[in-house]
N, C-alpha and C. Protein backbone atom coordinates (compact mmCIF):
# COMPACT_ATOMS: atom_id res chain seq x y z
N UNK A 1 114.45 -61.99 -8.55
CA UNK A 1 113.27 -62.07 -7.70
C UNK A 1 113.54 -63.08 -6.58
N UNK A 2 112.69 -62.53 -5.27
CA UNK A 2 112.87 -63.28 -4.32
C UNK A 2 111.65 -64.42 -4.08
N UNK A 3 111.28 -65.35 -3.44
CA UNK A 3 110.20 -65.80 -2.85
C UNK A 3 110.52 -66.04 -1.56
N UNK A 4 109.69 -65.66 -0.49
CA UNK A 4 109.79 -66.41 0.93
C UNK A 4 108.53 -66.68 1.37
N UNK A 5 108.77 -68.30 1.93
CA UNK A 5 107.46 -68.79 2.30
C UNK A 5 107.60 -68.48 4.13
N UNK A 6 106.27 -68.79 4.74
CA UNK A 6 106.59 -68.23 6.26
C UNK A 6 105.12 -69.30 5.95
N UNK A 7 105.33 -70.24 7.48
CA UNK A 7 104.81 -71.54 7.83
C UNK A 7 104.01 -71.07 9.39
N UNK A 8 102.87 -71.16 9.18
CA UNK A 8 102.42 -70.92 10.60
C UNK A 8 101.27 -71.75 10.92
N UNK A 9 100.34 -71.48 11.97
CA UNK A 9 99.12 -72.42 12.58
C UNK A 9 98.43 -71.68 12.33
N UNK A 10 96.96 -71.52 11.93
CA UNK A 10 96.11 -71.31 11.36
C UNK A 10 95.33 -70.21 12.81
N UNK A 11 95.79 -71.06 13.78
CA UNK A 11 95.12 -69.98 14.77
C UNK A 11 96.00 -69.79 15.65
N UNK A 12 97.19 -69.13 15.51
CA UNK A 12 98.28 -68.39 15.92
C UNK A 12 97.65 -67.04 15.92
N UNK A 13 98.03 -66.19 16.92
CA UNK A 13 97.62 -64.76 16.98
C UNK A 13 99.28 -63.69 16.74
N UNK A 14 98.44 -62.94 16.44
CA UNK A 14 99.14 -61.48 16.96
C UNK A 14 98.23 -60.21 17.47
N UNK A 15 98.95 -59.96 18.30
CA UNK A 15 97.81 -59.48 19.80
C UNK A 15 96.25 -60.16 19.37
N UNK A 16 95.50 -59.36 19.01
CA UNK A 16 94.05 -60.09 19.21
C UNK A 16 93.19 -60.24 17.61
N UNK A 17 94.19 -60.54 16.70
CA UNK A 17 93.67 -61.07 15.09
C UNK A 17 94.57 -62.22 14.79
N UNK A 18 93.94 -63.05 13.82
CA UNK A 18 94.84 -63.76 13.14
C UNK A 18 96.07 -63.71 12.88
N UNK A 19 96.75 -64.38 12.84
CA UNK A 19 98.55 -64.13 12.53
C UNK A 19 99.00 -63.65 11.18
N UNK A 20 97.86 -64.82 10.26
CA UNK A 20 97.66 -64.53 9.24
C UNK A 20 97.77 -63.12 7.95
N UNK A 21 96.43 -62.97 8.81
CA UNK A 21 95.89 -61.97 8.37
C UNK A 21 96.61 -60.91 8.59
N UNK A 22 97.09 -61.26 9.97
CA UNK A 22 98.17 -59.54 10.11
C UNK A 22 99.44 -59.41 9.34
N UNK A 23 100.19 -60.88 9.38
CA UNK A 23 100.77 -60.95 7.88
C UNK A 23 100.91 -60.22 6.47
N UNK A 24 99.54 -60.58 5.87
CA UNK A 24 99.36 -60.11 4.65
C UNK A 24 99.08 -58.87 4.84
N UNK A 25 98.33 -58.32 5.48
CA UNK A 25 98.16 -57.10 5.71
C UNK A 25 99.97 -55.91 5.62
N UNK A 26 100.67 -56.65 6.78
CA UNK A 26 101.59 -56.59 6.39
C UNK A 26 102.62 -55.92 4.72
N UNK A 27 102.70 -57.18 4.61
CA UNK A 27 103.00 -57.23 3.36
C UNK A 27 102.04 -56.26 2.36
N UNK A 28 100.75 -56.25 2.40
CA UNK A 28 99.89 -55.16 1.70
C UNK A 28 100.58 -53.79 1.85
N UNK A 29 100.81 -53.50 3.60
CA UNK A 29 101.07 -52.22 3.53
C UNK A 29 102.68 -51.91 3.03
N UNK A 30 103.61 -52.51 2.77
CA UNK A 30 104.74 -52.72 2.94
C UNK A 30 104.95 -52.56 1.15
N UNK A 31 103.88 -52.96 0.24
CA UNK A 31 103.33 -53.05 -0.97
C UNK A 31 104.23 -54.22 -1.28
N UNK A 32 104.34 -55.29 -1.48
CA UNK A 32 104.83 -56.26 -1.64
C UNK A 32 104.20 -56.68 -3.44
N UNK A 33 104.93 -57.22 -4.37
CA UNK A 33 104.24 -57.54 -5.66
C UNK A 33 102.96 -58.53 -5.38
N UNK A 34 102.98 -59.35 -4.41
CA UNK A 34 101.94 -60.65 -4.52
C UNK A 34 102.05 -61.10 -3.38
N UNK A 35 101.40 -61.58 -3.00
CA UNK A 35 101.16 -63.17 -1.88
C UNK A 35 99.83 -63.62 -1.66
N UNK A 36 100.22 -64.90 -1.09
CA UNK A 36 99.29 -66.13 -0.84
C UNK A 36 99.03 -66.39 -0.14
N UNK A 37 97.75 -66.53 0.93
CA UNK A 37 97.66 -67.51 2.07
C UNK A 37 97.69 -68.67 1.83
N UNK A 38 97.90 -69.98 1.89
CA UNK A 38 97.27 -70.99 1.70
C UNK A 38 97.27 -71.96 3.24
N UNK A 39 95.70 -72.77 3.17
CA UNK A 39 95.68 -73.67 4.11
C UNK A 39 96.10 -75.15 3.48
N UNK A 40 96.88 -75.52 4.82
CA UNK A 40 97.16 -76.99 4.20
C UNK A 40 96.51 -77.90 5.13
N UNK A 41 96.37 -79.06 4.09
CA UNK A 41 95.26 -80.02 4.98
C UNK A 41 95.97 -81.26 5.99
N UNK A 42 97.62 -81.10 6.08
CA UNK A 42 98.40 -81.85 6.82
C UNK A 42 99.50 -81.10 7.05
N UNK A 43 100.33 -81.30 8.21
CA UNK A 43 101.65 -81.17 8.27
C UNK A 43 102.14 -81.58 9.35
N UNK A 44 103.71 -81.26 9.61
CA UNK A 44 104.33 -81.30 11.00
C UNK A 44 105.21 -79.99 10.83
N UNK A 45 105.95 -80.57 12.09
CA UNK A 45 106.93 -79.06 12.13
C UNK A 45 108.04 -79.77 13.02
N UNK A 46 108.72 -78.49 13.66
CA UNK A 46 110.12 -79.86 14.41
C UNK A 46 110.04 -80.36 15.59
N UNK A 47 108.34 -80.18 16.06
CA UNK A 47 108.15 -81.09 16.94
C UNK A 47 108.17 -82.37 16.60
N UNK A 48 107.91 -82.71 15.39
CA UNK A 48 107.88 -83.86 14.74
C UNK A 48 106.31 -84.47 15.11
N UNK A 49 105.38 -83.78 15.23
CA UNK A 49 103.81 -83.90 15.54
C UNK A 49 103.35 -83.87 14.08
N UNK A 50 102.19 -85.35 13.84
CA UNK A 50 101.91 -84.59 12.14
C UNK A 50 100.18 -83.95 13.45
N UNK A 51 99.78 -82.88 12.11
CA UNK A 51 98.72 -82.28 12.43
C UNK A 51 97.91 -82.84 11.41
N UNK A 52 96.46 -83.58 11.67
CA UNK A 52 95.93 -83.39 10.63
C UNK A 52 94.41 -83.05 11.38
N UNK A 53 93.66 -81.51 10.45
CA UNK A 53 92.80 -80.86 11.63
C UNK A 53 91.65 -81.56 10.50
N UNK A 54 91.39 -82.27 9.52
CA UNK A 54 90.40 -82.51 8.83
C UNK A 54 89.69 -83.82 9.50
N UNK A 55 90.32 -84.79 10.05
CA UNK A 55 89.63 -85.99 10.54
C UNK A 55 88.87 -85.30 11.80
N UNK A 56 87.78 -86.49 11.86
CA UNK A 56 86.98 -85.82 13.28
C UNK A 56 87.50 -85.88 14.32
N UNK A 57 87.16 -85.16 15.11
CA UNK A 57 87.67 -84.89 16.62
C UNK A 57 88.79 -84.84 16.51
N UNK A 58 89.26 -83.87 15.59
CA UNK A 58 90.66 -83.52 15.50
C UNK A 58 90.82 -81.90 15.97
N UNK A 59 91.67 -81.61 17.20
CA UNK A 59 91.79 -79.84 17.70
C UNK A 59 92.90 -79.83 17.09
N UNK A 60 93.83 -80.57 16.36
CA UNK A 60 94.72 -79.82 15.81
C UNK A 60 94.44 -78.46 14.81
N UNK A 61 95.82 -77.34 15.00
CA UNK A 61 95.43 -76.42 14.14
C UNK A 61 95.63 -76.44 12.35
N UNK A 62 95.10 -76.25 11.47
CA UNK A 62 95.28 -76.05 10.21
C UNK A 62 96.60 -75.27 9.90
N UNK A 63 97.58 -76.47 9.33
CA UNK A 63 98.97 -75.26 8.49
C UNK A 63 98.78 -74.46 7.70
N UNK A 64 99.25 -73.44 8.00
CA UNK A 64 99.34 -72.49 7.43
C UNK A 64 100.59 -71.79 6.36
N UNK A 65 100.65 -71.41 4.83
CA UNK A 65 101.71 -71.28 4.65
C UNK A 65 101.65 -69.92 3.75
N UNK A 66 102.23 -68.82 4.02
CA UNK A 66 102.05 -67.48 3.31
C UNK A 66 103.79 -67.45 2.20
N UNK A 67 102.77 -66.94 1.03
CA UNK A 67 104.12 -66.95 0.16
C UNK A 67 104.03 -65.48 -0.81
N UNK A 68 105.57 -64.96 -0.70
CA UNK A 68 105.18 -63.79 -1.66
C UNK A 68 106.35 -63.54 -2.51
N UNK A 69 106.42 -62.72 -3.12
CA UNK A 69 107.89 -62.42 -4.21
C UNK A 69 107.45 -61.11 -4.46
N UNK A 70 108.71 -60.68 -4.45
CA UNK A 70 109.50 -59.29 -4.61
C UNK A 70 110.87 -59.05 -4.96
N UNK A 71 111.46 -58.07 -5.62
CA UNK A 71 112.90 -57.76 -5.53
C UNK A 71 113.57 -58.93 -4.00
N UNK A 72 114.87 -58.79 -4.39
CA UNK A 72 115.13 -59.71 -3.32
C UNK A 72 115.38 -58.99 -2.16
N UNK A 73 116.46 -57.21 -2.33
CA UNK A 73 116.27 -56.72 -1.41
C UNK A 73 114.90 -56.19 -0.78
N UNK A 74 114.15 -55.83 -1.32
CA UNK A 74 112.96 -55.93 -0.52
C UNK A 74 111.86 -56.65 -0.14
N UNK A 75 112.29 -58.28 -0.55
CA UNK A 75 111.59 -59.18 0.43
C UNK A 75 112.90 -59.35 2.10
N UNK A 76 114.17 -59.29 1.51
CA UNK A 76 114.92 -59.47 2.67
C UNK A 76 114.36 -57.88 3.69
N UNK A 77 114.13 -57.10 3.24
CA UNK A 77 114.18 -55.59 4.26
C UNK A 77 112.60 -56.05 4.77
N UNK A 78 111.76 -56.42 4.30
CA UNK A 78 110.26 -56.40 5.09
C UNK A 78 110.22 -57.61 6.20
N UNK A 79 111.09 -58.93 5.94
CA UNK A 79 111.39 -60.35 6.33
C UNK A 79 111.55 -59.54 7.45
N UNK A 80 112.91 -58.52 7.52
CA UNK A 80 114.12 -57.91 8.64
C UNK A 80 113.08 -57.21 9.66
N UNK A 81 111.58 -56.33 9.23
CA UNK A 81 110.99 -55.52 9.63
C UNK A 81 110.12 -56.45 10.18
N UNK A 82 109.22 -57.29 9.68
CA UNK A 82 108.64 -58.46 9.94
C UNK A 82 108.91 -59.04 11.39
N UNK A 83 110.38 -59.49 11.76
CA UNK A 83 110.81 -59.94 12.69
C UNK A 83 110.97 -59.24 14.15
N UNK A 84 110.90 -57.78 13.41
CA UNK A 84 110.99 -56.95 15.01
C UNK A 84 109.18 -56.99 15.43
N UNK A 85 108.46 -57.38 15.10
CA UNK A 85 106.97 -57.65 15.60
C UNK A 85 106.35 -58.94 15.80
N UNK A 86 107.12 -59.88 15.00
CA UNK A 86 106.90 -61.12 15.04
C UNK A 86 107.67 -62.26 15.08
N UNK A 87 107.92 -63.18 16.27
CA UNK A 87 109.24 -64.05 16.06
C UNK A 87 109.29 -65.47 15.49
N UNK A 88 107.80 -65.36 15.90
CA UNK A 88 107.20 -67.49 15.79
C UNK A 88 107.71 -67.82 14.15
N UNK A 89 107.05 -69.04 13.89
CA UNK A 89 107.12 -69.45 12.48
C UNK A 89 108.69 -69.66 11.99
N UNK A 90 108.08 -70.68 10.63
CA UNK A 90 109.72 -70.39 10.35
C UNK A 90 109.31 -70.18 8.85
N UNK A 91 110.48 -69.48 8.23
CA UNK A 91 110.59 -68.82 7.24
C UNK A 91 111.38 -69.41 6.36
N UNK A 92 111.50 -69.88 5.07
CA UNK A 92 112.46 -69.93 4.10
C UNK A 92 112.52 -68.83 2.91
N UNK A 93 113.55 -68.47 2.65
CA UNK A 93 113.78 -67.75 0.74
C UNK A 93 114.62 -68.40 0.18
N UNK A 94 113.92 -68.07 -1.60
CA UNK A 94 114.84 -69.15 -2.66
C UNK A 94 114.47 -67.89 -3.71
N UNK A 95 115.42 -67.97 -4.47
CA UNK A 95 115.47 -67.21 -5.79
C UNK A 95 114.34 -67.91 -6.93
N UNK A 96 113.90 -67.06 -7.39
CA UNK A 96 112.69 -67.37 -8.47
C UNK A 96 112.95 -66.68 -9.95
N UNK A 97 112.69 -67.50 -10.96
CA UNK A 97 112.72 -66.31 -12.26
C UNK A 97 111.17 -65.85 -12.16
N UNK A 98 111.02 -64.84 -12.92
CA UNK A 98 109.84 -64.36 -13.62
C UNK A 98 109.50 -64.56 -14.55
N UNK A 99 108.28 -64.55 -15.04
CA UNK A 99 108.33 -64.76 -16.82
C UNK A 99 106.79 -64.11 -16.93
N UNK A 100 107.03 -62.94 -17.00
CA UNK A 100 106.03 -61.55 -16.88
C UNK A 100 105.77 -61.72 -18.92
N UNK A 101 104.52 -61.44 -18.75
CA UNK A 101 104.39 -61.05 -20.06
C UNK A 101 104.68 -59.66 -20.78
């Protein structure tokens, strides 16, 4: 099994929806075993900017981090498909066991 996480801004687009959302959707249609949105309440990236959008009068955007697992070749083939529509973000994969009941 594969996992790849993909790191984005909370209000990043693709054309005129969430980045997000078009993401998972993504991955939905692509049938992927699982994934996650999750918001995080800090980060940076290699601007070396931390973001934190929870204090007041803060416009920073909320990190964003989507995670899913699948066979490995077919998290690498959707990653590959993924990229011809979308370039931003950055992406890591790491090998995972399962332990399915």
């Amino acid at each position: 099994m594969l996992q790849a996480q993909i790191f984005i801004d909370k209000n990043d687009l693709q054309e005129d929806r969430p980045l997000y959302e078009y993401i998972m959707q993504f991955l939905l249609l692509h049938q992927i075993k699982g994934a996650t949105a999750y918001k995080g309440m800090m980060g940076f990236g290699a601007n070396q900017q931390m973001k934190r959008p929870d204090l007041i009068f803060s416009f920073d955007d909320p990190p964003i981090m989507i995670t899913f697992i699948d066979d490995a070749a077919k998290v690498l083939d959707v990653l590959k498909q993924l990229r011809v529509t979308y370039k931003g973000g950055f992406i890591i994969t790491h090998e995972v066991d399962s332990f399915e009941a």
